[in-house]
Protein backbone atom coordinates (compact mmCIF):
# COMPACT_ATOMS: atom_id res chain seq x y z
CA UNK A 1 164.46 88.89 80.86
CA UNK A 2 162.34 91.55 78.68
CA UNK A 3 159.17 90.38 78.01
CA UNK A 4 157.77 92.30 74.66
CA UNK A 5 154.02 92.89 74.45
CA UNK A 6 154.79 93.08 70.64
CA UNK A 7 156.89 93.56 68.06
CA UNK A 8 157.23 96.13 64.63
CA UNK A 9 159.12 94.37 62.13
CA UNK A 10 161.14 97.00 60.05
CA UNK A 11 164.22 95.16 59.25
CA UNK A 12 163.20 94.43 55.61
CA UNK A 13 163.42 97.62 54.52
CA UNK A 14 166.34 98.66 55.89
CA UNK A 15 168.63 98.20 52.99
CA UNK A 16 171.90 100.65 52.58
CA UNK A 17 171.68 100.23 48.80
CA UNK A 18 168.58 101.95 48.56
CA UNK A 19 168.24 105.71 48.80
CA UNK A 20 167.61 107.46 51.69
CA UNK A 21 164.20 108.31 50.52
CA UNK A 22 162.70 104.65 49.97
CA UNK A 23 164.01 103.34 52.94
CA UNK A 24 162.69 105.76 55.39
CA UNK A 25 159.26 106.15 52.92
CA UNK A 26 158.93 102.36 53.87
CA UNK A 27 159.53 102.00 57.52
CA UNK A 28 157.61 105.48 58.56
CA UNK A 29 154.31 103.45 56.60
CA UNK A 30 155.13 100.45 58.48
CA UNK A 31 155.14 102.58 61.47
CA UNK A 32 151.84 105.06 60.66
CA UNK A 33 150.02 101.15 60.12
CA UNK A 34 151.12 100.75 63.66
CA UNK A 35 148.70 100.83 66.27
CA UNK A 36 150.20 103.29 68.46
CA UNK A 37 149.92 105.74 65.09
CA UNK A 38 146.86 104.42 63.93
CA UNK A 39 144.61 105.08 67.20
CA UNK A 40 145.48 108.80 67.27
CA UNK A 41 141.62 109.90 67.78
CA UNK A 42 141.40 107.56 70.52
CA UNK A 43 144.23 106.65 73.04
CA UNK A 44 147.20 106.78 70.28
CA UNK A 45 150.52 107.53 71.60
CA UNK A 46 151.36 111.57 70.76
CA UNK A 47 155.22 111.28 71.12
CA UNK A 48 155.38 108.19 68.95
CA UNK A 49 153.08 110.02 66.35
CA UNK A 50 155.28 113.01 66.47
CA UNK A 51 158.47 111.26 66.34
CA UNK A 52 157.08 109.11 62.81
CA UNK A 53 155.64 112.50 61.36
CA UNK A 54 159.23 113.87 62.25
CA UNK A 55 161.20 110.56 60.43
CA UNK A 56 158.82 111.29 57.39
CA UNK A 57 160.51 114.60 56.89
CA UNK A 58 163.89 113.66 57.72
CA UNK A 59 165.79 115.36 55.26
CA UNK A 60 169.72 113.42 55.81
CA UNK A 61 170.96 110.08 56.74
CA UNK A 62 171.91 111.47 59.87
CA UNK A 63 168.61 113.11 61.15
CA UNK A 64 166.95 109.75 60.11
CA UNK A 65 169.13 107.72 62.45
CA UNK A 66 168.71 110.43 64.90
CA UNK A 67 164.99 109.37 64.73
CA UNK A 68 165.45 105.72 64.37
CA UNK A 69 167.60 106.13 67.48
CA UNK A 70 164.22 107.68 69.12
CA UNK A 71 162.20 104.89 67.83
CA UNK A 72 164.47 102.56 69.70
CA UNK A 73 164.37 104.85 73.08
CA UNK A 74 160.70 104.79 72.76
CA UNK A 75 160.30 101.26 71.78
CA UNK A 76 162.49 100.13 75.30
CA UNK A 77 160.00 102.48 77.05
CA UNK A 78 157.18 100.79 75.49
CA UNK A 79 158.19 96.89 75.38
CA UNK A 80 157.93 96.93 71.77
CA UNK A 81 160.49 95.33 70.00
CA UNK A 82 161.61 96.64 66.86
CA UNK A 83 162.84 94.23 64.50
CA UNK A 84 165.38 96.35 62.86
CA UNK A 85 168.85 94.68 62.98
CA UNK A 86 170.18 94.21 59.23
């Protein structure tokens, strides 16, 4: 059994009625409030900062998932568990 040090709760804004634009708007500034973001002069985590920078920008549906998909990968890596299941 996983044992998650912690958890980022996204799931709220993932909403397929909204635009593209407000949904991903939403969960990258849940994720920049993050701590792994957040600590980026001290010991913040580079991939996860460049992999939120990179969601911010994503321009389709599919790069977004693409991302999200990353955010998962890294979140397994990381015992965080994403609370993202609509």
């Amino acid at each position: 059994m996983t044992h998650w040090r912690r958890t980022i709760r996204i799931k709220q804004h993932l909403d397929p009625a909204k635009p593209l634009w407000e949904v991903r708007d939403a969960i990258v500034a849940v994720l920049r409030n993050d701590r792994a973001y957040r600590n980026k002069h001290g010991a913040g985590d580079m991939y996860f900062m460049d992999l939120v920078d990179e969601m911010a920008e994503a321009p389709t549906v599919q790069d977004f998932d693409l991302c999200l998909s990353a955010l998962y990968d890294w979140a397994d890596a990381n015992l965080v568990w994403i609370d993202g299941a609509a």
